[in-house]
PDB file of N, CA and C in Angstrom:
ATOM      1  N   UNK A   1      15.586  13.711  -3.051  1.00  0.00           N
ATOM      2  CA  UNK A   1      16.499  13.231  -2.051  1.00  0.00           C
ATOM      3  C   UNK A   1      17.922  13.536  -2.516  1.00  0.00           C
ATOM      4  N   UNK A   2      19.047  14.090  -1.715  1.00  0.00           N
ATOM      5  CA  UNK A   2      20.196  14.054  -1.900  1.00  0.00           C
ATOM      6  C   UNK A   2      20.947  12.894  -1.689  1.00  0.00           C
ATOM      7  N   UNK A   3      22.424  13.266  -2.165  1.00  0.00           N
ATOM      8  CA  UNK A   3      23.128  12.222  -1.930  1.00  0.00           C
ATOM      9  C   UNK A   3      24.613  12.525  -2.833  1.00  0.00           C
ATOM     10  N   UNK A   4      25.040  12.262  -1.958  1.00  0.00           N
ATOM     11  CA  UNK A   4      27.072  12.619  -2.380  1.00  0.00           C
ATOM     12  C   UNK A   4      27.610  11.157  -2.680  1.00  0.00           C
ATOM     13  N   UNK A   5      27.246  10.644  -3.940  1.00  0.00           N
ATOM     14  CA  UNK A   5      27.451   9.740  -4.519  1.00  0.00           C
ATOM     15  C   UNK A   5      29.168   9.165  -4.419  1.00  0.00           C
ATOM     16  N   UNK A   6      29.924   8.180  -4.180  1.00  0.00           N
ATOM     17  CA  UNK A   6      31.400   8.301  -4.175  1.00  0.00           C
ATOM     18  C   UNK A   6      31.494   6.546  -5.285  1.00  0.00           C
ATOM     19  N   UNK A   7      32.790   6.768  -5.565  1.00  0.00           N
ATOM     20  CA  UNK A   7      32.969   5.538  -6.610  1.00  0.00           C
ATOM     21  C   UNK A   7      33.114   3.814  -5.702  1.00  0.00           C
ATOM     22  N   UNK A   8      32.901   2.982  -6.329  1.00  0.00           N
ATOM     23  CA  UNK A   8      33.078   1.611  -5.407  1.00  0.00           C
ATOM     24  C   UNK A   8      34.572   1.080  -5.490  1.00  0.00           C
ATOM     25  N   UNK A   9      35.369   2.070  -6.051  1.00  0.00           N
ATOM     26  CA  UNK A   9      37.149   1.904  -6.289  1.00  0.00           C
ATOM     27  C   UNK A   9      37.301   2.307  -4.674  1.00  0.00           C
ATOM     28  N   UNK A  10      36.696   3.806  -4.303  1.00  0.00           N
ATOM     29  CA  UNK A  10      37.434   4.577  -2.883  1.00  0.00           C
ATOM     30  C   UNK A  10      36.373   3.474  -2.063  1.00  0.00           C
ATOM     31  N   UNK A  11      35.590   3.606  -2.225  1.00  0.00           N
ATOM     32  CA  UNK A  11      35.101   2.220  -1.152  1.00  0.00           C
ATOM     33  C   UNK A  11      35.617   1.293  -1.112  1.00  0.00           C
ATOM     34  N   UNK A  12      36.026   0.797  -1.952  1.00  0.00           N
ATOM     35  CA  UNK A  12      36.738  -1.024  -1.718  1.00  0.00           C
ATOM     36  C   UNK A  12      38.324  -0.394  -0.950  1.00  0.00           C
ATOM     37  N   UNK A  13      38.798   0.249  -0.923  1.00  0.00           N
ATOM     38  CA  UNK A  13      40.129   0.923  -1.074  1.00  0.00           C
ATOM     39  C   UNK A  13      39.980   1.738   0.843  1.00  0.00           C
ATOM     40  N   UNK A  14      38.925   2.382   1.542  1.00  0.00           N
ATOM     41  CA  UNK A  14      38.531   2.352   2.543  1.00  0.00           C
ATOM     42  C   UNK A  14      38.530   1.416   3.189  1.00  0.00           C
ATOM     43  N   UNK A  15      37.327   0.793   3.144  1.00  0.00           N
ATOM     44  CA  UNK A  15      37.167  -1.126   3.961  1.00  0.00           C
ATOM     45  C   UNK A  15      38.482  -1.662   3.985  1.00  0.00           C
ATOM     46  N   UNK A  16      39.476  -1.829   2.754  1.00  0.00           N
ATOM     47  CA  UNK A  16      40.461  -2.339   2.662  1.00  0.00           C
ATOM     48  C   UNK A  16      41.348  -1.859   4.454  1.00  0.00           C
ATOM     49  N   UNK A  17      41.723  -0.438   3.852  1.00  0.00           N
ATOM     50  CA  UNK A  17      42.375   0.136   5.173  1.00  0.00           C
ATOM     51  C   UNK A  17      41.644  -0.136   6.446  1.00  0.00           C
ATOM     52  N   UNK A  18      40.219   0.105   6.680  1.00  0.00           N
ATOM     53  CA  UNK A  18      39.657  -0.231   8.277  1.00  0.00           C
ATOM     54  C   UNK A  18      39.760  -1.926   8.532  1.00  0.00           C
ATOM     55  N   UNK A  19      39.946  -2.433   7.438  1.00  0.00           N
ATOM     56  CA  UNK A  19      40.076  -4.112   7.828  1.00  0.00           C
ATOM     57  C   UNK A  19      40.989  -4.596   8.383  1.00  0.00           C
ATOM     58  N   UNK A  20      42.046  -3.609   7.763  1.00  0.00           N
ATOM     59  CA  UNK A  20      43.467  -4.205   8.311  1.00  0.00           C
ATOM     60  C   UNK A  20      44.354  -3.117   9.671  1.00  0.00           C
ATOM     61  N   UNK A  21      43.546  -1.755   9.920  1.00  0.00           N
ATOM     62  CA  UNK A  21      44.018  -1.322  10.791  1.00  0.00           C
ATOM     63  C   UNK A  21      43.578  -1.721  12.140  1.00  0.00           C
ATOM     64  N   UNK A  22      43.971  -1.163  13.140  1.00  0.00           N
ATOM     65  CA  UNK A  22      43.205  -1.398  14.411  1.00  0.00           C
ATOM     66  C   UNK A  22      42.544  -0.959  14.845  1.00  0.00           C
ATOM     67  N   UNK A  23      41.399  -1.865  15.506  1.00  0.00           N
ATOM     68  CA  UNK A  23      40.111  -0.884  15.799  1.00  0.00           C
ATOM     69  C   UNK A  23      39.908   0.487  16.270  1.00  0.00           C
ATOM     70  N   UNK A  24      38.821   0.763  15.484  1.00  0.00           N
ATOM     71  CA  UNK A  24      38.796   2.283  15.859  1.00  0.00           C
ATOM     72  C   UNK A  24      37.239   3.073  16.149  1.00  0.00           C
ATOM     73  N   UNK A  25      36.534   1.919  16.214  1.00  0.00           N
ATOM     74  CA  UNK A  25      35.331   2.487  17.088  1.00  0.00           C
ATOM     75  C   UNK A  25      34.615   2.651  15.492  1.00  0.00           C
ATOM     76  N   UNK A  26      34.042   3.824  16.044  1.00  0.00           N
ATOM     77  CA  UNK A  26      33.431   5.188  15.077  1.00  0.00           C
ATOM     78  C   UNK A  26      34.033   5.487  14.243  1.00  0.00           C
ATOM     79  N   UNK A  27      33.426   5.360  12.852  1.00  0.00           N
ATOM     80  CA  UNK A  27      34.588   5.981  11.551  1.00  0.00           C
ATOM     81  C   UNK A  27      33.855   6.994  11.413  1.00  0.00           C
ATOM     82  N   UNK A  28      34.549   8.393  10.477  1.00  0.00           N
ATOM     83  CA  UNK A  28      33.682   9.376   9.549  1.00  0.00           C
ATOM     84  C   UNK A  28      32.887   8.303   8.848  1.00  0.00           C
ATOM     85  N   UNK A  29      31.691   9.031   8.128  1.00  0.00           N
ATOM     86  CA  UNK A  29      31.350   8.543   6.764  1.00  0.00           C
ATOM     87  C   UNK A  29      32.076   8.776   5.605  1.00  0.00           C
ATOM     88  N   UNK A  30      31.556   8.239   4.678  1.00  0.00           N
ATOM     89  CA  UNK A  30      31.905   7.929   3.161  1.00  0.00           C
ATOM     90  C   UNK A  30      31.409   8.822   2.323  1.00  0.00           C
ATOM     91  N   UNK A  31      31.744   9.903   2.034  1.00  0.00           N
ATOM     92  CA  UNK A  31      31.375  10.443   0.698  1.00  0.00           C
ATOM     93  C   UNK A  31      31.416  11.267  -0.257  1.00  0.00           C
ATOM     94  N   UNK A  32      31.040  11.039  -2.223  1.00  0.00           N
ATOM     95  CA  UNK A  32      31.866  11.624  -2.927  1.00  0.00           C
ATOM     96  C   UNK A  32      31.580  13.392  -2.473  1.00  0.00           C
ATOM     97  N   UNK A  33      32.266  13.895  -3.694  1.00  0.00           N
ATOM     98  CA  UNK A  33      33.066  15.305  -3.793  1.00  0.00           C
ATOM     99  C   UNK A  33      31.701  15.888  -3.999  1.00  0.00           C
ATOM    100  N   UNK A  34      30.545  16.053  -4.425  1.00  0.00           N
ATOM    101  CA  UNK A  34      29.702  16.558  -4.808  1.00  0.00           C
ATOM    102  C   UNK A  34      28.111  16.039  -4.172  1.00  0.00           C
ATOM    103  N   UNK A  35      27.189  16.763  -4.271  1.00  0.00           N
ATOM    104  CA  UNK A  35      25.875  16.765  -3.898  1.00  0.00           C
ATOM    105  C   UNK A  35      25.234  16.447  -5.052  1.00  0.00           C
ATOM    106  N   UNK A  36      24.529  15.303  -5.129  1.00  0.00           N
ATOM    107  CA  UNK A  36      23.463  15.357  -6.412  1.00  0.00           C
ATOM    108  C   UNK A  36      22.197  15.206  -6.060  1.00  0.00           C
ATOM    109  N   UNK A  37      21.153  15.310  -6.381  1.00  0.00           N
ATOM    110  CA  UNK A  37      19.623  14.507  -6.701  1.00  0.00           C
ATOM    111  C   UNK A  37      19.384  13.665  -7.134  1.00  0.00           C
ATOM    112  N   UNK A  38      18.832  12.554  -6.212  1.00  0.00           N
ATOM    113  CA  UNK A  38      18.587  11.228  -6.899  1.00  0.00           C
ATOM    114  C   UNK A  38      17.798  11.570  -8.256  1.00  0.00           C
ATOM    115  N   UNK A  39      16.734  12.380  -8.148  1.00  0.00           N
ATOM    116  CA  UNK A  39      15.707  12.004  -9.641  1.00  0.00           C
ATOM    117  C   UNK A  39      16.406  12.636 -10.321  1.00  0.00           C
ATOM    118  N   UNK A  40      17.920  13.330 -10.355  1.00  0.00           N
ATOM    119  CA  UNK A  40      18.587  13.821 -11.660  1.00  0.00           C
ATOM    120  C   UNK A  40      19.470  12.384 -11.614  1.00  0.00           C
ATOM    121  N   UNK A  41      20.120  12.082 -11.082  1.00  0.00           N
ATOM    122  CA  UNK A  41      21.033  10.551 -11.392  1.00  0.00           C
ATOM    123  C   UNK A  41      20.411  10.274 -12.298  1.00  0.00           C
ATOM    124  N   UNK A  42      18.861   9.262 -11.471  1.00  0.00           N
ATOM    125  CA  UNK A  42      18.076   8.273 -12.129  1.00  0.00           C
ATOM    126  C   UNK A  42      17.911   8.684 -13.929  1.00  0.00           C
ATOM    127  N   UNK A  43      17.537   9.874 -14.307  1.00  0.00           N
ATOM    128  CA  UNK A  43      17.123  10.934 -15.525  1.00  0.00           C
ATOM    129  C   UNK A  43      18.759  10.190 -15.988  1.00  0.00           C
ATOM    130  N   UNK A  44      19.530  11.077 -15.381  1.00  0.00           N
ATOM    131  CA  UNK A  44      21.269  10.793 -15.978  1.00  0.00           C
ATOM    132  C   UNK A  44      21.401   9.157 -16.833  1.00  0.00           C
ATOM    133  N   UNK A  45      21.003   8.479 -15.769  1.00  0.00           N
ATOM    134  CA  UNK A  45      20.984   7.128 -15.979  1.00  0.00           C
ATOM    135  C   UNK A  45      20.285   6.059 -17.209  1.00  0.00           C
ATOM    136  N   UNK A  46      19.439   6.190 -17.342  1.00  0.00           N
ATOM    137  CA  UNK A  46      18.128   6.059 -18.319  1.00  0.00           C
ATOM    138  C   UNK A  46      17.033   7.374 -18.857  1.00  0.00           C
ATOM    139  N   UNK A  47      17.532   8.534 -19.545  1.00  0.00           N
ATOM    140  CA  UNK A  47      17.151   9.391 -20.113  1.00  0.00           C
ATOM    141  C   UNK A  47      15.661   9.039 -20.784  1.00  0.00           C
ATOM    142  N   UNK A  48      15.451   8.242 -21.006  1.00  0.00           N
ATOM    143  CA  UNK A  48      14.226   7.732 -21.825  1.00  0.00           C
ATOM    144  C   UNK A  48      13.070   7.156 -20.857  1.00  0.00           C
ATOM    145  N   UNK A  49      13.421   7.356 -19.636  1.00  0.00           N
ATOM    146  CA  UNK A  49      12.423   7.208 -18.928  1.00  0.00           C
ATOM    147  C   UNK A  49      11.743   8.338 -17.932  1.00  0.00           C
ATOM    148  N   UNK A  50      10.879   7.864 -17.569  1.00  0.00           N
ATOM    149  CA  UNK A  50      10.310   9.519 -16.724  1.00  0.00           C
ATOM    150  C   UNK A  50      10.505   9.258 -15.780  1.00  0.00           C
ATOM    151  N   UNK A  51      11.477  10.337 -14.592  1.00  0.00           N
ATOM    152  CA  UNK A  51      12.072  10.577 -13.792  1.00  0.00           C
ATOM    153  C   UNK A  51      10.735  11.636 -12.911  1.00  0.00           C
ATOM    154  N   UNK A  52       9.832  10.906 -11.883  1.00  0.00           N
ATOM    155  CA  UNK A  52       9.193  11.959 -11.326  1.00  0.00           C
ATOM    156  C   UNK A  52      10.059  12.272  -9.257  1.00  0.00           C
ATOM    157  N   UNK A  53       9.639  13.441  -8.724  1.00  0.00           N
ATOM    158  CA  UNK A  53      10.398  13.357  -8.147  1.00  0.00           C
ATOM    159  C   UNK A  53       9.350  13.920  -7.029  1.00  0.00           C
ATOM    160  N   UNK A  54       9.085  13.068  -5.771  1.00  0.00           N
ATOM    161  CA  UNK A  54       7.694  14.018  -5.180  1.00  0.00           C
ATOM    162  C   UNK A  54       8.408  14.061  -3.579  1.00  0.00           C
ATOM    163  N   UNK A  55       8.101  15.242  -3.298  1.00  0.00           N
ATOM    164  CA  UNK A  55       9.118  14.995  -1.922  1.00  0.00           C
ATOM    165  C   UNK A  55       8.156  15.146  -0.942  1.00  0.00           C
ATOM    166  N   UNK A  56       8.647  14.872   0.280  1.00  0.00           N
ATOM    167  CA  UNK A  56       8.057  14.126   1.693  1.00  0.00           C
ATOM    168  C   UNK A  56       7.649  15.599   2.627  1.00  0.00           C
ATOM    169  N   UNK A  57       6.643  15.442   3.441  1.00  0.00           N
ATOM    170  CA  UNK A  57       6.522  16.395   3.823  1.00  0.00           C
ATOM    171  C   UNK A  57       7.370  16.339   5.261  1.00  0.00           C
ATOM    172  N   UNK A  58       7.399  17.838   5.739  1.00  0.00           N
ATOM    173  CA  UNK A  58       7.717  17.854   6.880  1.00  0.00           C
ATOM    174  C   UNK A  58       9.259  18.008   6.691  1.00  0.00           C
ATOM    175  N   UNK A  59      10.132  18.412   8.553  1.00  0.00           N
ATOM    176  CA  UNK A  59      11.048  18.215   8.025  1.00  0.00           C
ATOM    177  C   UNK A  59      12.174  17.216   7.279  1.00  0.00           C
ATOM    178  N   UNK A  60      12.263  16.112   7.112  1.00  0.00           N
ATOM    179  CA  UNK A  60      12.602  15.047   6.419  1.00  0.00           C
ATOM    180  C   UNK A  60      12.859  15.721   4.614  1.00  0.00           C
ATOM    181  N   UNK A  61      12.000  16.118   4.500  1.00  0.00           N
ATOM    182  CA  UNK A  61      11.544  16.266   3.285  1.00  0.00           C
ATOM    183  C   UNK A  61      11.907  17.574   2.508  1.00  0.00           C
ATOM    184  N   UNK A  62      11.939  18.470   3.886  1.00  0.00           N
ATOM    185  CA  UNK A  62      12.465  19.431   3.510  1.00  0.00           C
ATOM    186  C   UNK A  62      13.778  19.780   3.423  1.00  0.00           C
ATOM    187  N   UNK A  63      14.956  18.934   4.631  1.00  0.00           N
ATOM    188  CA  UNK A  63      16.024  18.529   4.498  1.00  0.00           C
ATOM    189  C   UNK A  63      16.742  18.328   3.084  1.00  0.00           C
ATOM    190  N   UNK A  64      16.047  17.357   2.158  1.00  0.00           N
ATOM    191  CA  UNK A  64      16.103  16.839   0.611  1.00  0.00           C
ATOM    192  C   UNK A  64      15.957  18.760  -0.658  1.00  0.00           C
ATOM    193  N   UNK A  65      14.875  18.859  -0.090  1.00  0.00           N
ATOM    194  CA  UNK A  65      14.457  20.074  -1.005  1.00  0.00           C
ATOM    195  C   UNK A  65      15.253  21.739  -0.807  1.00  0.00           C
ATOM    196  N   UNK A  66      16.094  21.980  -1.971  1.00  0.00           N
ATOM    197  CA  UNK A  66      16.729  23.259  -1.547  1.00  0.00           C
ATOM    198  C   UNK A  66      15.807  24.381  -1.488  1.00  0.00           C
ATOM    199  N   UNK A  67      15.196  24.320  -2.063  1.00  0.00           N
ATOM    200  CA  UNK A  67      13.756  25.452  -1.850  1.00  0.00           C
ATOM    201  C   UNK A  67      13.257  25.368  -0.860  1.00  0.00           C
ATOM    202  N   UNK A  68      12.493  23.909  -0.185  1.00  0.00           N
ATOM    203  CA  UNK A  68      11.743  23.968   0.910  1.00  0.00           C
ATOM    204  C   UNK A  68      13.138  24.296   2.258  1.00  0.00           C
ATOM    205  N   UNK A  69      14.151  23.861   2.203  1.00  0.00           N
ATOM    206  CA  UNK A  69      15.303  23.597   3.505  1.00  0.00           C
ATOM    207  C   UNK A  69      15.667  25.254   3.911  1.00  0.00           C
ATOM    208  N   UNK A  70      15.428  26.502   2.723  1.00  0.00           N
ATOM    209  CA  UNK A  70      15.577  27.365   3.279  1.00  0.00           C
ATOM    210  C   UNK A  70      14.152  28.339   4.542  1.00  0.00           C
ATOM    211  N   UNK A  71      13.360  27.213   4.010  1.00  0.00           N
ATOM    212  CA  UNK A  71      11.677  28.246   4.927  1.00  0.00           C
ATOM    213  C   UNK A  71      11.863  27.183   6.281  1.00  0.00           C
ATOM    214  N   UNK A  72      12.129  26.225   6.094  1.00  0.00           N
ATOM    215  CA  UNK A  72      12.260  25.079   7.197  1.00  0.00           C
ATOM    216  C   UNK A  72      13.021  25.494   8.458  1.00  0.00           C
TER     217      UNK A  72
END
């Protein structure tokens, strides 16, 4: 699974600004500078544990997988 991880500094620091501006419906989303893989985080995170990583079939799944997202 992907995911563009961002810090909870620019989040608190976001909310801050939409709390106090005026409504505005629909925001963009939130997110950091980069693309990662959760089962590399998790690995990143606790190295000493086994990080398995089994992906979903279909498209969902293939969305996540850079190998499978190009036959998809």
């Amino acid at each position: 699974m992907r995911s563009q991880p961002i810090s909870t500094t620019e989040v608190a620091a976001e909310l801050v600004k939409l709390a106090v501006a005026q409504p505005q419906g629909v925001v963009s989303d939130l997110a950091g500078p980069r693309e990662e893989r959760m089962a590399q985080l998790a690995h990143d995170a606790r190295p000493a544990k086994r990080v398995i990583e089994i992906p979903l079939p279909g498209p969902r799944g293939a969305a996540g997988h850079p190998h499978l997202r190009r036959l998809a």
